[in-house]
N, C-alpha and C. Protein backbone atom coordinates (compact mmCIF):
# COMPACT_ATOMS: atom_id res chain seq x y z
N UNK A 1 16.17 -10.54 16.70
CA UNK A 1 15.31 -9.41 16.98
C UNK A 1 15.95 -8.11 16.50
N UNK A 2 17.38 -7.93 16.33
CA UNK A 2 17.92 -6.59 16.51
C UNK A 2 17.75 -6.98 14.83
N UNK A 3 17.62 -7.60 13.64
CA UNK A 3 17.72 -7.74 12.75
C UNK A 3 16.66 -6.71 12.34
N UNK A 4 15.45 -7.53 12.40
CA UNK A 4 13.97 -6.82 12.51
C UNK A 4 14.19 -5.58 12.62
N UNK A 5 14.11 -4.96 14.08
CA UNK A 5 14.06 -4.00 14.19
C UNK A 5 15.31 -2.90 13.23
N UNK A 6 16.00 -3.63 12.70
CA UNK A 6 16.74 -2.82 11.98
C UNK A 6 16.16 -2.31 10.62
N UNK A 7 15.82 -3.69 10.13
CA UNK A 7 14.84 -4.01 8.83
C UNK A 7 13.64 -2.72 9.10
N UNK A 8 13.29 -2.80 9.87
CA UNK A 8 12.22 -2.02 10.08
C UNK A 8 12.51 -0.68 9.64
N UNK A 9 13.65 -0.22 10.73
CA UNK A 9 14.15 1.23 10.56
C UNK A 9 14.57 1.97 9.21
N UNK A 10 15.10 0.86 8.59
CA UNK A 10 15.54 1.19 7.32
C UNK A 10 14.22 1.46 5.95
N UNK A 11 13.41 0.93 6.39
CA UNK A 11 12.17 0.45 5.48
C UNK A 11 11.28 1.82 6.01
N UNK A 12 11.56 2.37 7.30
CA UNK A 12 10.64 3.66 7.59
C UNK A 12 11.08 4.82 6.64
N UNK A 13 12.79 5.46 6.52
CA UNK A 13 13.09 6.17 6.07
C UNK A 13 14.05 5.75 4.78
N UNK A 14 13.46 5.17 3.52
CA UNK A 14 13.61 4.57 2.53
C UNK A 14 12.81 5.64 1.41
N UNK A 15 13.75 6.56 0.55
CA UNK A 15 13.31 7.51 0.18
C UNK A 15 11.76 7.04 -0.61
N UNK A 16 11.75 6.13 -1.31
CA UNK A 16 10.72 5.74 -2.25
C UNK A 16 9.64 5.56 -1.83
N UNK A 17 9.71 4.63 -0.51
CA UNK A 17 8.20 4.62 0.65
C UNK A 17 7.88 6.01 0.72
N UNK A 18 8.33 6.88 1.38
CA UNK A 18 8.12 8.25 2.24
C UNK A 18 7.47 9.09 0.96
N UNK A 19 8.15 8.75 -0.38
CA UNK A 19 7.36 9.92 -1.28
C UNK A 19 6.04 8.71 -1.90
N UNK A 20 5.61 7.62 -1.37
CA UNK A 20 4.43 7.05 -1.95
C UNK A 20 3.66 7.00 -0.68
N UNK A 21 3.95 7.74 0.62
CA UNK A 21 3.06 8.17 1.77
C UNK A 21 2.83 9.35 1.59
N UNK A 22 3.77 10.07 0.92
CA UNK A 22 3.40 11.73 0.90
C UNK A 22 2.28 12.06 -0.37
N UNK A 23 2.29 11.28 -1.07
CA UNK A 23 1.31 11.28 -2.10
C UNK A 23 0.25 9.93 -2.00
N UNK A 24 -0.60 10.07 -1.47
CA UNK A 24 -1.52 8.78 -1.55
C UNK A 24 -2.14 8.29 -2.82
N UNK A 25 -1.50 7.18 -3.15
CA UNK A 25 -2.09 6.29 -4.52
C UNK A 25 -3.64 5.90 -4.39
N UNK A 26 -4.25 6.07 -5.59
CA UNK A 26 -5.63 6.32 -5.63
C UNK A 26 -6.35 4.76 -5.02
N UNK A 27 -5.15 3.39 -4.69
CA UNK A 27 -5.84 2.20 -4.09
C UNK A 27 -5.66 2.38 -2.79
N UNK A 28 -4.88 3.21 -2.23
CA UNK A 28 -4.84 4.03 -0.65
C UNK A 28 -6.04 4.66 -0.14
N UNK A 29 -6.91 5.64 -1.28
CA UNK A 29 -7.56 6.25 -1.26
C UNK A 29 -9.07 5.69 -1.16
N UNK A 30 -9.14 4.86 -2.25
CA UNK A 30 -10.44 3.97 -2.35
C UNK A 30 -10.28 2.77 -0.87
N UNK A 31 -9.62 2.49 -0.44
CA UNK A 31 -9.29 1.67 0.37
C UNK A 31 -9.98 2.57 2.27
N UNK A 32 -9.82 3.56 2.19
CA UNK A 32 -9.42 4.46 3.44
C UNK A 32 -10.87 4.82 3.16
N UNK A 33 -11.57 5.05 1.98
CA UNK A 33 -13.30 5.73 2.19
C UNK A 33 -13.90 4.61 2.30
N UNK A 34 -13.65 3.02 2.61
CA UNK A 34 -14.87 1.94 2.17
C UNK A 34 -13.91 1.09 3.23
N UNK A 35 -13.15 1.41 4.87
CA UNK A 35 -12.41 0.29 5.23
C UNK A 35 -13.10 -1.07 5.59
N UNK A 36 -13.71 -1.32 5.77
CA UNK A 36 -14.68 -2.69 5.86
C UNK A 36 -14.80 -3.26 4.75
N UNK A 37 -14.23 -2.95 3.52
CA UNK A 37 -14.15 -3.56 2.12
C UNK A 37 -13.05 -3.72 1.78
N UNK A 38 -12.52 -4.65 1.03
CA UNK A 38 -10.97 -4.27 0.00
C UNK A 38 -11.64 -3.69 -1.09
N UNK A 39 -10.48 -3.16 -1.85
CA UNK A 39 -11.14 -2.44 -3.23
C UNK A 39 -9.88 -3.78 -4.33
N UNK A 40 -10.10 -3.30 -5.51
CA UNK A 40 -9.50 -4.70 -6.07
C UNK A 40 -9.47 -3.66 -7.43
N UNK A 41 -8.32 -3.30 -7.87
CA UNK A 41 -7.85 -2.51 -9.47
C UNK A 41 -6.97 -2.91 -10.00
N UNK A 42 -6.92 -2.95 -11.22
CA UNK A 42 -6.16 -3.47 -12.51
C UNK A 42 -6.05 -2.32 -13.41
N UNK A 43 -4.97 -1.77 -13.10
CA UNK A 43 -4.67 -0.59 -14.21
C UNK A 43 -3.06 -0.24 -13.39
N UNK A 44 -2.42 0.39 -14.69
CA UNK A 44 -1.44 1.31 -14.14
C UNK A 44 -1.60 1.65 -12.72
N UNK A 45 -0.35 2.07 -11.86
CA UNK A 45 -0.26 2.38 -10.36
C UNK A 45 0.85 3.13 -10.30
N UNK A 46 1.10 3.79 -9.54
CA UNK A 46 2.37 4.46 -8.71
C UNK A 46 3.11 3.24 -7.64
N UNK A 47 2.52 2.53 -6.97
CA UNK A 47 2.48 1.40 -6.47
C UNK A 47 3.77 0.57 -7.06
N UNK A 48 3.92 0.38 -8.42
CA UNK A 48 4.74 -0.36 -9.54
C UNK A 48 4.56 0.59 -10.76
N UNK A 49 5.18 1.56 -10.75
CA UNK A 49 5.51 2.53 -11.42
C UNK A 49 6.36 1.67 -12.75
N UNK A 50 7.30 0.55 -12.74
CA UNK A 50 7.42 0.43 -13.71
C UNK A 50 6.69 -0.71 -14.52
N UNK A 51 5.73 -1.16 -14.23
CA UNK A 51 4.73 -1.91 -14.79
C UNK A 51 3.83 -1.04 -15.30
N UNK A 52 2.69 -1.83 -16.73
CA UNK A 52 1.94 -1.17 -17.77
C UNK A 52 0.75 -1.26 -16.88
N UNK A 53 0.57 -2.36 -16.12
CA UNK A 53 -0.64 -2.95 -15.76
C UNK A 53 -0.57 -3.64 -14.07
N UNK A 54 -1.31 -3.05 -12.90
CA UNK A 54 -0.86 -4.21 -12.18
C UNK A 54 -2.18 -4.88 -12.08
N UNK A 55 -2.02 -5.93 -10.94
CA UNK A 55 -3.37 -6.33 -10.24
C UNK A 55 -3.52 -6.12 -8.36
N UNK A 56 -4.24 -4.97 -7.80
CA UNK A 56 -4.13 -4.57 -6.64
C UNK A 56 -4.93 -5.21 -5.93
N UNK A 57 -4.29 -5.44 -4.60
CA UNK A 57 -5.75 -5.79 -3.75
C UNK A 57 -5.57 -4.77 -2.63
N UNK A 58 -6.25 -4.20 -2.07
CA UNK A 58 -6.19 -3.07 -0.67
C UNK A 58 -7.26 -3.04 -0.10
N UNK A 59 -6.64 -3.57 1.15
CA UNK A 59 -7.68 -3.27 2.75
C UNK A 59 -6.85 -2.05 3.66
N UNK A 60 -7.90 -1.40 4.28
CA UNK A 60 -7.79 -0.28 5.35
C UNK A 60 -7.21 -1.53 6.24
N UNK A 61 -5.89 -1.03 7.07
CA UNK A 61 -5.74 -1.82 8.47
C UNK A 61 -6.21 -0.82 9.30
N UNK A 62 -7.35 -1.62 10.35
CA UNK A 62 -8.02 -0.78 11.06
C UNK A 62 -7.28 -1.00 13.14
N UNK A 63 -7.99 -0.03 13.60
CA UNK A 63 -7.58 0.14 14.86
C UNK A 63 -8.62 -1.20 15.55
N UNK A 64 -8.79 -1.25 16.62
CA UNK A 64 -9.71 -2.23 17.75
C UNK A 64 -11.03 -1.19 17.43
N UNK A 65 -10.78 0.17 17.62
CA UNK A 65 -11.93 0.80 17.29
C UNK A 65 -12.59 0.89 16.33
N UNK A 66 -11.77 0.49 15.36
CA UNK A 66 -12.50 0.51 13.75
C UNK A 66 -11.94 2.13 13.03
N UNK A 67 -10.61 2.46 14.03
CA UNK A 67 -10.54 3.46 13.03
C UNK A 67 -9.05 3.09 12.17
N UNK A 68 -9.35 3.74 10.70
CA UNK A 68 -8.46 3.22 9.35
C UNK A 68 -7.06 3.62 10.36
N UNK A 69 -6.27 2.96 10.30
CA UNK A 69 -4.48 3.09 10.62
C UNK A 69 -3.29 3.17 9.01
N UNK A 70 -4.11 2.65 8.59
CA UNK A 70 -3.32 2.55 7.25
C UNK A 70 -3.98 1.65 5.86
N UNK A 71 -2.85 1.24 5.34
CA UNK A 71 -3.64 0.78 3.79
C UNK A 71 -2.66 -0.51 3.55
N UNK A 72 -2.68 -1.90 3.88
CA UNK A 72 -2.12 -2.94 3.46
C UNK A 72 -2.47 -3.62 1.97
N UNK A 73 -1.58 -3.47 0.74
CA UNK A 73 -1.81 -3.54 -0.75
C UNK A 73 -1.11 -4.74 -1.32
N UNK A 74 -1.73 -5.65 -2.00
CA UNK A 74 -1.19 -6.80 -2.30
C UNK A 74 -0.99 -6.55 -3.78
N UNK A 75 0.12 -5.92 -4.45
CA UNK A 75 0.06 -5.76 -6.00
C UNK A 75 1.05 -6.93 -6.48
N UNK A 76 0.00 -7.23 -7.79
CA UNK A 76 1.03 -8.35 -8.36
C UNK A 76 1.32 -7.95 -10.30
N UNK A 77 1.84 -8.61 -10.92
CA UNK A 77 2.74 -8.35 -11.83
C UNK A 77 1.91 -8.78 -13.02
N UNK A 78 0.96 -8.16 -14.11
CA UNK A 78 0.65 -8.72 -15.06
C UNK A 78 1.47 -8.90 -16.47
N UNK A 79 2.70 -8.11 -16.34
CA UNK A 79 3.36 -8.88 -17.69
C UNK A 79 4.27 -9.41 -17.29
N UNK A 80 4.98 -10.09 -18.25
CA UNK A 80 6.58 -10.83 -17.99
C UNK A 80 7.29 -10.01 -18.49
């Protein structure tokens, strides 16, 4: 457990997260106006900044109430 929660801590204030929360990536964005949908993009990202191309998937994680809490993004790797 103390692992986790360490994992955790470290992963909150991890300079690279904090400046891709301070700037919301445009599958954050499309994701947060439509949360009852995923949105699904294939292009360049900030997300994987050093990839040409990704493939995104993003759902709003919502509250019990249905309100957006955040943006869970499944990006994967289109070149080798």
């Amino acid at each position: 457990m103390f692992e986790r929660t360490a994992d955790i801590g470290f992963v909150a204030t991890d300079c690279q997260i904090c400046s891709l929360l301070a700037e919301p990536c445009v599958e954050a964005v499309d994701a947060m106006q439509q949360p009852q949908q995923f949105s699904e993009n294939s292009r360049y990202s900030d997300l994987q900044a050093q990839q040409k191309q990704s493939l995104i998937y993003a759902r709003a994680v919502l509250s019990d109430q249905g309100i957006a809490l955040g943006v869970l993004s499944l990006c994967f790797k289109l070149d080798d």
